[in-house]
N, C-alpha and C. Protein backbone atom coordinates (compact mmCIF):
# COMPACT_ATOMS: atom_id res chain seq x y z
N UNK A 1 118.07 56.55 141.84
CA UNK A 1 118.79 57.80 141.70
C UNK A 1 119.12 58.06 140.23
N UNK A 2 119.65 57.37 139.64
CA UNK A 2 119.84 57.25 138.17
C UNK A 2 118.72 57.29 137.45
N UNK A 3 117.55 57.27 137.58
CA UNK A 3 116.41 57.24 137.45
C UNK A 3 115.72 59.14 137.06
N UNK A 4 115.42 59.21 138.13
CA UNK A 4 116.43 60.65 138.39
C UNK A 4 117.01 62.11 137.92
N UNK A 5 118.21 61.69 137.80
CA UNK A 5 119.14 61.99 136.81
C UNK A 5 118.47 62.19 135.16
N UNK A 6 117.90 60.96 134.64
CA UNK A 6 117.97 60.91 133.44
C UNK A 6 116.92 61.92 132.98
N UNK A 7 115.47 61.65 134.10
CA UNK A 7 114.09 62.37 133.58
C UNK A 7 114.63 63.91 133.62
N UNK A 8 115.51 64.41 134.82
CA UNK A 8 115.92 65.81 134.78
C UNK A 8 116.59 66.00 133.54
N UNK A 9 117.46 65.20 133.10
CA UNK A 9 118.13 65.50 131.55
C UNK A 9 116.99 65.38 130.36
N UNK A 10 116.61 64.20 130.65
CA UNK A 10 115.25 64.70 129.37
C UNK A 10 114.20 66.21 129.63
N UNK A 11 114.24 66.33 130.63
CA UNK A 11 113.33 67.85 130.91
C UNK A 11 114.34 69.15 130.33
N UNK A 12 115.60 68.83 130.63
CA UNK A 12 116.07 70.40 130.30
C UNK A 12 116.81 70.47 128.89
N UNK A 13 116.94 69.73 127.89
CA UNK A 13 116.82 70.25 126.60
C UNK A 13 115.66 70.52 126.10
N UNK A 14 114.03 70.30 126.36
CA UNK A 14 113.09 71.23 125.68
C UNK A 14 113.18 72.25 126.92
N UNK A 15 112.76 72.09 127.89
CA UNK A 15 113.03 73.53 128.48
C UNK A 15 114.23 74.75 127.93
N UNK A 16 115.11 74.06 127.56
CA UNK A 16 116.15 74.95 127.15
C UNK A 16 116.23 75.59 125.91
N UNK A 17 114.60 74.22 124.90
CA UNK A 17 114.65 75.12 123.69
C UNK A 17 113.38 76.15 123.87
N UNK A 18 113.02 75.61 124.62
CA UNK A 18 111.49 76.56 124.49
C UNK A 18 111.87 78.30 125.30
N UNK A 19 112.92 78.30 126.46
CA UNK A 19 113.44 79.48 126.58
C UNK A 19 113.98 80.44 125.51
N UNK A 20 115.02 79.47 124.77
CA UNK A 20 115.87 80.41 123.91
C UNK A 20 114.69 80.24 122.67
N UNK A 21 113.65 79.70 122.69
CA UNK A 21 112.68 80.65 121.08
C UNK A 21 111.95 81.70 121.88
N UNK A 22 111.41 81.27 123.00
CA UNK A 22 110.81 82.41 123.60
C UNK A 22 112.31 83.84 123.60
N UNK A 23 113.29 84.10 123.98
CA UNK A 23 114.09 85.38 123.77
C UNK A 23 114.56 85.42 122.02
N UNK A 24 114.51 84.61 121.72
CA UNK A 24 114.12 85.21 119.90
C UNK A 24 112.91 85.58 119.99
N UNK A 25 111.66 85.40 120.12
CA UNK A 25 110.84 86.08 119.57
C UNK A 25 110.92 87.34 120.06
N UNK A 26 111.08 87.64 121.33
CA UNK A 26 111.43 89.17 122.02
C UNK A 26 111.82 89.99 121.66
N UNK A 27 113.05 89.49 120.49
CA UNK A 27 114.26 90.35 119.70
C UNK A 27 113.71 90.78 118.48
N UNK A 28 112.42 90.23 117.66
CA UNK A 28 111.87 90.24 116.64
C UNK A 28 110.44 90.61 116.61
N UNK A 29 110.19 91.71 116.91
CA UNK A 29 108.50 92.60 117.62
C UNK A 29 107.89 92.54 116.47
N UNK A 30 106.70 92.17 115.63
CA UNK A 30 106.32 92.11 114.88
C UNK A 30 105.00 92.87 115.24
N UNK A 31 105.08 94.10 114.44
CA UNK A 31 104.00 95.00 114.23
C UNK A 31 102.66 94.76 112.84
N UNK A 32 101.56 94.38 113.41
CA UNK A 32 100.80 94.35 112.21
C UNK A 32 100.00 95.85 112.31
N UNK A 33 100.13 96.55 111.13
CA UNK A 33 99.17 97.89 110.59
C UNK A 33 98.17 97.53 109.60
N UNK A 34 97.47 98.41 109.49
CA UNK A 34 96.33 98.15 108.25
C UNK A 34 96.47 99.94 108.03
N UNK A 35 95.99 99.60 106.76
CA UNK A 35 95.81 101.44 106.34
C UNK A 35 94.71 101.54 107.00
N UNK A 36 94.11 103.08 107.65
CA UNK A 36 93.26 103.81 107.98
C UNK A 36 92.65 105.05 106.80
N UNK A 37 91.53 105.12 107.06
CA UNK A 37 90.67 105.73 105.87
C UNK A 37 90.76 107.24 106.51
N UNK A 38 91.42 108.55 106.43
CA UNK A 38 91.19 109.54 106.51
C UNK A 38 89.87 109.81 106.30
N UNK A 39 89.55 110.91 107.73
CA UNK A 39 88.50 111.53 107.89
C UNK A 39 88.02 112.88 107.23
N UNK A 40 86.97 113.72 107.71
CA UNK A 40 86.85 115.06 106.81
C UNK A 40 87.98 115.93 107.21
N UNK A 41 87.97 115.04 108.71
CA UNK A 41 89.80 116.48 109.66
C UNK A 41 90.71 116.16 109.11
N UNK A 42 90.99 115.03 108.91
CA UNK A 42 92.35 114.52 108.84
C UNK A 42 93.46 115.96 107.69
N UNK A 43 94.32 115.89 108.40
CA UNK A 43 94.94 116.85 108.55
C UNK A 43 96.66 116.04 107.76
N UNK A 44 97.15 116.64 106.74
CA UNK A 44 98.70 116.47 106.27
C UNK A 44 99.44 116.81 107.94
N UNK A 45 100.43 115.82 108.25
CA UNK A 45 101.61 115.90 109.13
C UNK A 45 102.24 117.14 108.89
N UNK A 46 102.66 117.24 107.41
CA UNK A 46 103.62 118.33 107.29
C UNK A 46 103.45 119.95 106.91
N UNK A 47 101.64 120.01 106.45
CA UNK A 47 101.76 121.37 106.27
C UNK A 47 99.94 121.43 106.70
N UNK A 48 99.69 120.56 107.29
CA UNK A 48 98.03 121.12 107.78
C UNK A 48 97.21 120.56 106.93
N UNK A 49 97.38 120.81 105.92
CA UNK A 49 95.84 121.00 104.80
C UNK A 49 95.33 119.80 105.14
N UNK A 50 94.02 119.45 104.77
CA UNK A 50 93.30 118.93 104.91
C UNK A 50 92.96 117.72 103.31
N UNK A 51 93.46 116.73 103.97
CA UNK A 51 93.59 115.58 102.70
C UNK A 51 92.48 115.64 101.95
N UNK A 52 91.27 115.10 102.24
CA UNK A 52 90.33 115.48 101.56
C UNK A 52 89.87 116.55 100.40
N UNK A 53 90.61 117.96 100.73
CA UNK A 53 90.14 119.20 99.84
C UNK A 53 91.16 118.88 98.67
N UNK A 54 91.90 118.15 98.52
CA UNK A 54 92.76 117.79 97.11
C UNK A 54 93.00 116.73 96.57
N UNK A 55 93.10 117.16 95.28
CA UNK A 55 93.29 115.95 94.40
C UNK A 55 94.79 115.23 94.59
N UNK A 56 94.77 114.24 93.71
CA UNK A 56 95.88 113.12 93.88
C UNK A 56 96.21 112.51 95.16
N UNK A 57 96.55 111.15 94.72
CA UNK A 57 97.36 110.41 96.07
C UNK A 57 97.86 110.75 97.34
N UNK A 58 96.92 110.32 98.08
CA UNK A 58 97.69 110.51 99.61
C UNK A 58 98.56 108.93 100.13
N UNK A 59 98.82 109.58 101.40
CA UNK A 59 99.54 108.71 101.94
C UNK A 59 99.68 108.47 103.49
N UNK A 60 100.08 107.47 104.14
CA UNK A 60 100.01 107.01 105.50
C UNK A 60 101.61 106.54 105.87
N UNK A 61 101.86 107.18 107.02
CA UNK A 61 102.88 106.10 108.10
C UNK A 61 102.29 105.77 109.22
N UNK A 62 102.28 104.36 109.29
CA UNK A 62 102.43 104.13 110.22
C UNK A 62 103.77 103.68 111.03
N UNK A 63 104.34 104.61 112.15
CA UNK A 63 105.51 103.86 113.22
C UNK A 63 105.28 102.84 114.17
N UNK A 64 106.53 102.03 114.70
CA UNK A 64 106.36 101.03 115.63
C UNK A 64 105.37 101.86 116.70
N UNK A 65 105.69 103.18 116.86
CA UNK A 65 105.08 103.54 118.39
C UNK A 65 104.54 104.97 117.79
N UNK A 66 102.93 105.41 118.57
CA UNK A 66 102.66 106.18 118.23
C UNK A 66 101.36 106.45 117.13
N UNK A 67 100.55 107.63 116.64
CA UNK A 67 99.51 107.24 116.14
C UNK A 67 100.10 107.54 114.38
N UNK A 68 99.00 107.09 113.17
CA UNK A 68 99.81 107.51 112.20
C UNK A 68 99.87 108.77 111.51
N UNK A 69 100.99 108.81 110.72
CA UNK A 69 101.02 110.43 109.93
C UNK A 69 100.33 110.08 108.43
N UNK A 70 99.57 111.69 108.30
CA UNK A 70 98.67 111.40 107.00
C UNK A 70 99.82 112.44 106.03
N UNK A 71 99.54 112.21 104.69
CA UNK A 71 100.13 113.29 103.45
C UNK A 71 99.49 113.28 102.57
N UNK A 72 99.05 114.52 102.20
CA UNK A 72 98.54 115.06 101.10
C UNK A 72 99.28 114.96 99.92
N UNK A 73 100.20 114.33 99.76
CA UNK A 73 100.60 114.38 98.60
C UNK A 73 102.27 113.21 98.66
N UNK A 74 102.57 112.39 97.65
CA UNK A 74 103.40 111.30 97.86
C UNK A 74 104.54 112.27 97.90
N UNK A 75 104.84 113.01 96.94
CA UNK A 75 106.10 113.98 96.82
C UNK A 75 106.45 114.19 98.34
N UNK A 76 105.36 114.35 99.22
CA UNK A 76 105.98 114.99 100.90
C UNK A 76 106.23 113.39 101.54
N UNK A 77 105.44 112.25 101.16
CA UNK A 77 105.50 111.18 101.64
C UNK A 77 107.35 111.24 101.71
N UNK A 78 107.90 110.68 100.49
CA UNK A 78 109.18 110.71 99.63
C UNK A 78 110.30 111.31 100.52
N UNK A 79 109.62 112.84 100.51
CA UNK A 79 110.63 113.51 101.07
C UNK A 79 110.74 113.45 102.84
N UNK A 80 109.82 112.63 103.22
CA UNK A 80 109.66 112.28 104.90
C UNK A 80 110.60 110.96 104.96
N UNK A 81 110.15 110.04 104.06
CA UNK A 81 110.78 108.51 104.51
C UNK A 81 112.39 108.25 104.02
N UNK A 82 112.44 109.53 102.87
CA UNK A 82 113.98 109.28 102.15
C UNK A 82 115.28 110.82 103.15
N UNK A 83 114.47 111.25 103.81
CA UNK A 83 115.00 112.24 104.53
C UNK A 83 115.67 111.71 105.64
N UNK A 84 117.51 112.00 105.39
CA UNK A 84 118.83 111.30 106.03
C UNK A 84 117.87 110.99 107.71
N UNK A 85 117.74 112.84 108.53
CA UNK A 85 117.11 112.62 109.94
C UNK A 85 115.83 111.81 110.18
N UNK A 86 114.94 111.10 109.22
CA UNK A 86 114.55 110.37 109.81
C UNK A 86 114.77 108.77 110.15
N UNK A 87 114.74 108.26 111.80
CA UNK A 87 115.21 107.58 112.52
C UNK A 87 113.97 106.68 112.90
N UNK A 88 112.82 107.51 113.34
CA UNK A 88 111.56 106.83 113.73
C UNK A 88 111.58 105.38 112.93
N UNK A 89 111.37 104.18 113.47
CA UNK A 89 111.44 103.09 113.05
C UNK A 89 109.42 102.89 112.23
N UNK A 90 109.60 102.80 111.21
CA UNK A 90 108.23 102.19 110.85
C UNK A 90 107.88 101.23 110.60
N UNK A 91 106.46 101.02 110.58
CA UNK A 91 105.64 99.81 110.91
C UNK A 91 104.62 99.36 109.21
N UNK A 92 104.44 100.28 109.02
CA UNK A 92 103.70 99.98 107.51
C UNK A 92 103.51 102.07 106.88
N UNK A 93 104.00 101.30 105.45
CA UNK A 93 103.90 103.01 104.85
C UNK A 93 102.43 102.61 103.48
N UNK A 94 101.40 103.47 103.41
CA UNK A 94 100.19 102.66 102.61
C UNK A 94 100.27 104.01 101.31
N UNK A 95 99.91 103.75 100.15
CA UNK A 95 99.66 104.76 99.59
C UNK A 95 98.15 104.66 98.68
N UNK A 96 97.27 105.39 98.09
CA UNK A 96 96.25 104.71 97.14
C UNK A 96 96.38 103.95 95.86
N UNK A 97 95.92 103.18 95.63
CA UNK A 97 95.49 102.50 94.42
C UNK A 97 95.48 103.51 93.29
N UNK A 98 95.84 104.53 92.40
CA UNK A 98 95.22 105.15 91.41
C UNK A 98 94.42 104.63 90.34
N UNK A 99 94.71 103.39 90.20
CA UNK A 99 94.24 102.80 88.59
C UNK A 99 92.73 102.51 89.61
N UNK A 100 92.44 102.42 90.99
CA UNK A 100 91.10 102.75 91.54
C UNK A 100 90.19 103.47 91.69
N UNK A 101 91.38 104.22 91.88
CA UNK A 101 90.38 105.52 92.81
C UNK A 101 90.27 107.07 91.91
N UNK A 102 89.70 107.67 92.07
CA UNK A 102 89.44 109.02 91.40
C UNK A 102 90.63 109.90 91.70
N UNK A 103 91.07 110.18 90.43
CA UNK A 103 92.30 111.24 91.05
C UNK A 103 91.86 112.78 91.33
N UNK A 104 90.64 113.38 91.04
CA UNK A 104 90.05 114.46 91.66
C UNK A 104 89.79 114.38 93.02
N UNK A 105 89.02 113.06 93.71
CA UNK A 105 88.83 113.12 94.98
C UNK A 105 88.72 111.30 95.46
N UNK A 106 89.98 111.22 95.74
CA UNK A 106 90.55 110.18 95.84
C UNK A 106 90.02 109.27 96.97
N UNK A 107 89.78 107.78 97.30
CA UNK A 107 89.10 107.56 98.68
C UNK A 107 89.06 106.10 98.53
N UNK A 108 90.39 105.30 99.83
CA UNK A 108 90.00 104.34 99.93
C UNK A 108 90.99 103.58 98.67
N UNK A 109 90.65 102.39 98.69
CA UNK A 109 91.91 101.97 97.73
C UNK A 109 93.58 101.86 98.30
N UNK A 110 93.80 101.30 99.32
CA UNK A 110 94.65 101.71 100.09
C UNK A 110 96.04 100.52 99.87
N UNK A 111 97.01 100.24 99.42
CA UNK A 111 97.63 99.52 99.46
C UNK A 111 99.43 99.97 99.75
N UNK A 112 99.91 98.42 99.75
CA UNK A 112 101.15 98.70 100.95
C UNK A 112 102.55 99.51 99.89
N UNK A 113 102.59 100.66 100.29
CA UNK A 113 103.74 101.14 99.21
C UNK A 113 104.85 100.85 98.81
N UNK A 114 105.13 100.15 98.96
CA UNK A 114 106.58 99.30 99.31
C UNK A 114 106.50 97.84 98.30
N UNK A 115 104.68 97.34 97.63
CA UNK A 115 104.53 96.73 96.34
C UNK A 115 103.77 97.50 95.27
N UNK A 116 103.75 98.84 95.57
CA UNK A 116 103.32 99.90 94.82
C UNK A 116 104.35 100.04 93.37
N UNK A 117 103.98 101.17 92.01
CA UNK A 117 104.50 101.02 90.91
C UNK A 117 104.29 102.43 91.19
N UNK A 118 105.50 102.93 91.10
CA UNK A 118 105.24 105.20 91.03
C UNK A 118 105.15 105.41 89.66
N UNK A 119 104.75 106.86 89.34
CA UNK A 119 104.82 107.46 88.09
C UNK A 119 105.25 108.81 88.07
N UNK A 120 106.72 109.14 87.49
CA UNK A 120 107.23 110.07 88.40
C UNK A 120 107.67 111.15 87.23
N UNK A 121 107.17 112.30 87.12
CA UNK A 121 107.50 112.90 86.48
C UNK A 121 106.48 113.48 85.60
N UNK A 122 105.16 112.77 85.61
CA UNK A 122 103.67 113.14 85.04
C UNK A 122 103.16 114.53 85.06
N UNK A 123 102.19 114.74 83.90
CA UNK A 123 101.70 116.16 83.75
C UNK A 123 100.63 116.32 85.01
N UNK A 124 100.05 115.53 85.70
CA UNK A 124 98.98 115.69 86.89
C UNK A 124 99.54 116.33 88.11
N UNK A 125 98.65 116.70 88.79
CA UNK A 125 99.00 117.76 89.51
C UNK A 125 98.34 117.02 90.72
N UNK A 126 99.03 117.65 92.41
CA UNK A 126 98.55 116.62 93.35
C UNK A 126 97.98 118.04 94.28
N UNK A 127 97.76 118.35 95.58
CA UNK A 127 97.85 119.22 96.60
C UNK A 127 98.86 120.16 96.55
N UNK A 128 100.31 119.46 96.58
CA UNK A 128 101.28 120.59 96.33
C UNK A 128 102.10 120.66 95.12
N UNK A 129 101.22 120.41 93.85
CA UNK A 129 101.60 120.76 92.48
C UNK A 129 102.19 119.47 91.92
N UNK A 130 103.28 118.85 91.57
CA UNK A 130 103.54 117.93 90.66
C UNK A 130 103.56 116.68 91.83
N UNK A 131 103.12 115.66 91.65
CA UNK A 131 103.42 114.83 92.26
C UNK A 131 104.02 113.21 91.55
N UNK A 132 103.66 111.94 92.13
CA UNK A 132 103.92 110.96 92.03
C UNK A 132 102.51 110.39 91.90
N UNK A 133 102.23 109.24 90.79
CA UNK A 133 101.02 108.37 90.65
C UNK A 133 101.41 106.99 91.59
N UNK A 134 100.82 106.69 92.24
CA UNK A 134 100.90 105.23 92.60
C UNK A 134 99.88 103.90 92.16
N UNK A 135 100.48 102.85 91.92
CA UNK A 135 99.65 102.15 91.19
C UNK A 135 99.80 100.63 91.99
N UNK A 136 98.57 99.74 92.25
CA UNK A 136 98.66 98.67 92.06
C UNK A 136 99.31 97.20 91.16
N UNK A 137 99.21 97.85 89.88
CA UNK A 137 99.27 96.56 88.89
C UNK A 137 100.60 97.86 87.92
N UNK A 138 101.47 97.25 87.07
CA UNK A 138 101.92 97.07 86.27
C UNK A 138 101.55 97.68 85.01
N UNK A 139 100.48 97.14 84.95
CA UNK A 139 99.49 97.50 83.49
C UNK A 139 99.01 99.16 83.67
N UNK A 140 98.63 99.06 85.24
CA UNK A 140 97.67 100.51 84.69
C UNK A 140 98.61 101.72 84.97
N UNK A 141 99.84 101.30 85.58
CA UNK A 141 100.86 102.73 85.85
C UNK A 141 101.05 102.89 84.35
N UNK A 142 101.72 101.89 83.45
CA UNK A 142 101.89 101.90 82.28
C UNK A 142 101.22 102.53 81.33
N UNK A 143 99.60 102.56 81.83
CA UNK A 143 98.54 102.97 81.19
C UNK A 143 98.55 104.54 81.29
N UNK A 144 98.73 104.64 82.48
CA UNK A 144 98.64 106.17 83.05
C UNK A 144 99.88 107.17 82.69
N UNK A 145 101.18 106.37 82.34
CA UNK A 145 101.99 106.92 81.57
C UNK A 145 102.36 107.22 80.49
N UNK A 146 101.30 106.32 79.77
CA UNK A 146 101.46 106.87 78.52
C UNK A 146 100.72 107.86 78.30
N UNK A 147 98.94 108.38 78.78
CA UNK A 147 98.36 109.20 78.84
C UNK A 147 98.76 110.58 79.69
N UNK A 148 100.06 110.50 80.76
CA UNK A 148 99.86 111.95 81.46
C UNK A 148 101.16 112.06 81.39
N UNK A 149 102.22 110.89 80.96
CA UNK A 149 103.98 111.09 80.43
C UNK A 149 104.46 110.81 82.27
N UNK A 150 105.44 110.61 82.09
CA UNK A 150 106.54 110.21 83.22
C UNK A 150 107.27 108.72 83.28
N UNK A 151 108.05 108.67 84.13
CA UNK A 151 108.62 107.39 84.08
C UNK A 151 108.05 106.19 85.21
N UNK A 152 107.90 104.92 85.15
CA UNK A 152 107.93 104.12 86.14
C UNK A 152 109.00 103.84 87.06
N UNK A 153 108.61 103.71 88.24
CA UNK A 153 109.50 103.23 89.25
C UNK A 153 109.01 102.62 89.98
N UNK A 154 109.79 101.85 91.04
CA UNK A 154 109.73 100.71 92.02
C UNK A 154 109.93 101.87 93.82
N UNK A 155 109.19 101.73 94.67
CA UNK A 155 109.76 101.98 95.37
C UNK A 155 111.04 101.96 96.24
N UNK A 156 111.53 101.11 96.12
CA UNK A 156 113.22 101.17 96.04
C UNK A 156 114.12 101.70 95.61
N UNK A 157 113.09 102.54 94.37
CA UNK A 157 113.77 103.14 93.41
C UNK A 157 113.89 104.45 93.36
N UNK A 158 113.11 105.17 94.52
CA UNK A 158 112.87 106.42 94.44
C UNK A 158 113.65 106.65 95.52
N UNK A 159 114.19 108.15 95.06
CA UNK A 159 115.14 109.16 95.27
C UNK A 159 114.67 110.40 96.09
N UNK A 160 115.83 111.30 96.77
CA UNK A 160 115.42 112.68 96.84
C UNK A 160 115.58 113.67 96.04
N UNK A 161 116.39 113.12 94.70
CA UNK A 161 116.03 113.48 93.94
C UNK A 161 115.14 113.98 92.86
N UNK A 162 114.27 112.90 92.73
CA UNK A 162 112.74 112.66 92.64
C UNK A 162 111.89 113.42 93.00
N UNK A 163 112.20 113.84 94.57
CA UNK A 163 111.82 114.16 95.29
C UNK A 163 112.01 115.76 95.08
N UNK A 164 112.94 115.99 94.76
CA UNK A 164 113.41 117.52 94.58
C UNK A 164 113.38 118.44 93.27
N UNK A 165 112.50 117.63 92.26
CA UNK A 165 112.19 117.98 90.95
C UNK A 165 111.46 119.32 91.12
N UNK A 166 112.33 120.18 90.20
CA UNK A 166 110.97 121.36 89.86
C UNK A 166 109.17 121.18 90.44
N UNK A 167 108.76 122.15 90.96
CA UNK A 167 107.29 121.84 91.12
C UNK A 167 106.91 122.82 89.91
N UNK A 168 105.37 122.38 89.76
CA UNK A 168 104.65 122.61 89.10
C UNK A 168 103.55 122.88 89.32
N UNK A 169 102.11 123.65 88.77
CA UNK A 169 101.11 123.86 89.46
C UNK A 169 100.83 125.30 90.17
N UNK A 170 99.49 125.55 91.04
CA UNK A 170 99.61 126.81 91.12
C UNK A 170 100.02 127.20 92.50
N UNK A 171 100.58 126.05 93.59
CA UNK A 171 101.04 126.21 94.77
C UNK A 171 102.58 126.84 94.60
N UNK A 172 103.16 126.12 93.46
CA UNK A 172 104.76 126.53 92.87
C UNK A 172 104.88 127.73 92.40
N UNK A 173 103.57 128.41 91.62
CA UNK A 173 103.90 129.33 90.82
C UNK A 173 104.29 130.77 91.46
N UNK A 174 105.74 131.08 90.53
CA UNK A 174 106.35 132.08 91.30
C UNK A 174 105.71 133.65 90.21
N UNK A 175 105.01 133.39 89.65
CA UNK A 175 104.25 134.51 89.22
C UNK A 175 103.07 134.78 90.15
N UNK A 176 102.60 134.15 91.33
CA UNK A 176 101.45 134.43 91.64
C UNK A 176 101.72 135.07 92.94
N UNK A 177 100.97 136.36 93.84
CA UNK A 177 101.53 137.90 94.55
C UNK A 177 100.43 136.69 95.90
């Protein structure tokens, strides 16, 4: 009988640990995303256009649930993820490489925005007129700022303020009927 006893006590402390990691992991859903390569449709979330027909940096969300949103331009990215009402929980936010990819017709080069380097305040122009550069490395935002002017930032670092800068370009221009 004691016999027993003991093997049931040796059985229910790993049973008891292997339950309680199994309801931690439950509590901790781990979503893996990868960026997706916009198509010829692919279509901006927030105003239609069609990513492809413009220059500068686009951008991706992906949420825990649901398929992802594309942007034509980081400035709308900015103003989606730093905007108080949004609640939607996300899963990975991707933006392009610039020091890669062509800033006339951009493609591919896709990395996670969140170890991205912005360039905020630059003479280049995106889909909807002034935008944000995103960069891989250190060196080449640096590079790109000294050639088109603006400041560096960290994504952590960006604002709706940032976000709410004068536009520029010929989507902004209030001379045009």
């Amino acid at each position: 009988m004691q016999m027993k006893a003991l093997s049931f006590a040796a059985l229910r402390k790993p049973a008891l640990i292997a339950i309680v990691a199994l309801l931690a992991a439950c509590g901790k859903e781990v979503v893996q995303v990868a960026a997706v390569e916009p198509d010829q449709g692919t279509a901006c979330a927030l105003d239609g256009m069609v990513l492809k027909d413009y220059p500068g940096p686009k951008a991706q969300i992906h949420y825990k649930e649901g398929p992802p949103e594309f942007f034509c331009d980081l400035v709308e990215l900015f103003g989606m993820l730093l905007a108080p009402e949004q609640k939607r929980p996300v899963a990975g936010v991707f933006v392009q490489d610039m020091g890669k990819t062509d800033w006339a017709h951009p493609e591919g080069h896709w990395i996670d925005a969140k170890a991205a380097y912005y360039v905020v305040g630059s003479k280049k122009v995106g889909s909807m007129g002034a935008t944000f550069g995103s960069f891989a490395s250190l060196p080449d935002a640096e590079a790109f700022a000294k050639m088109e002017g603006g400041t560096i930032h960290r994504y952590e670092q960006m604002t709706l303020d940032m976000v709410n800068q004068p536009k520029k370009g010929a989507s902004h221009d209030s001379k045009m009927h």
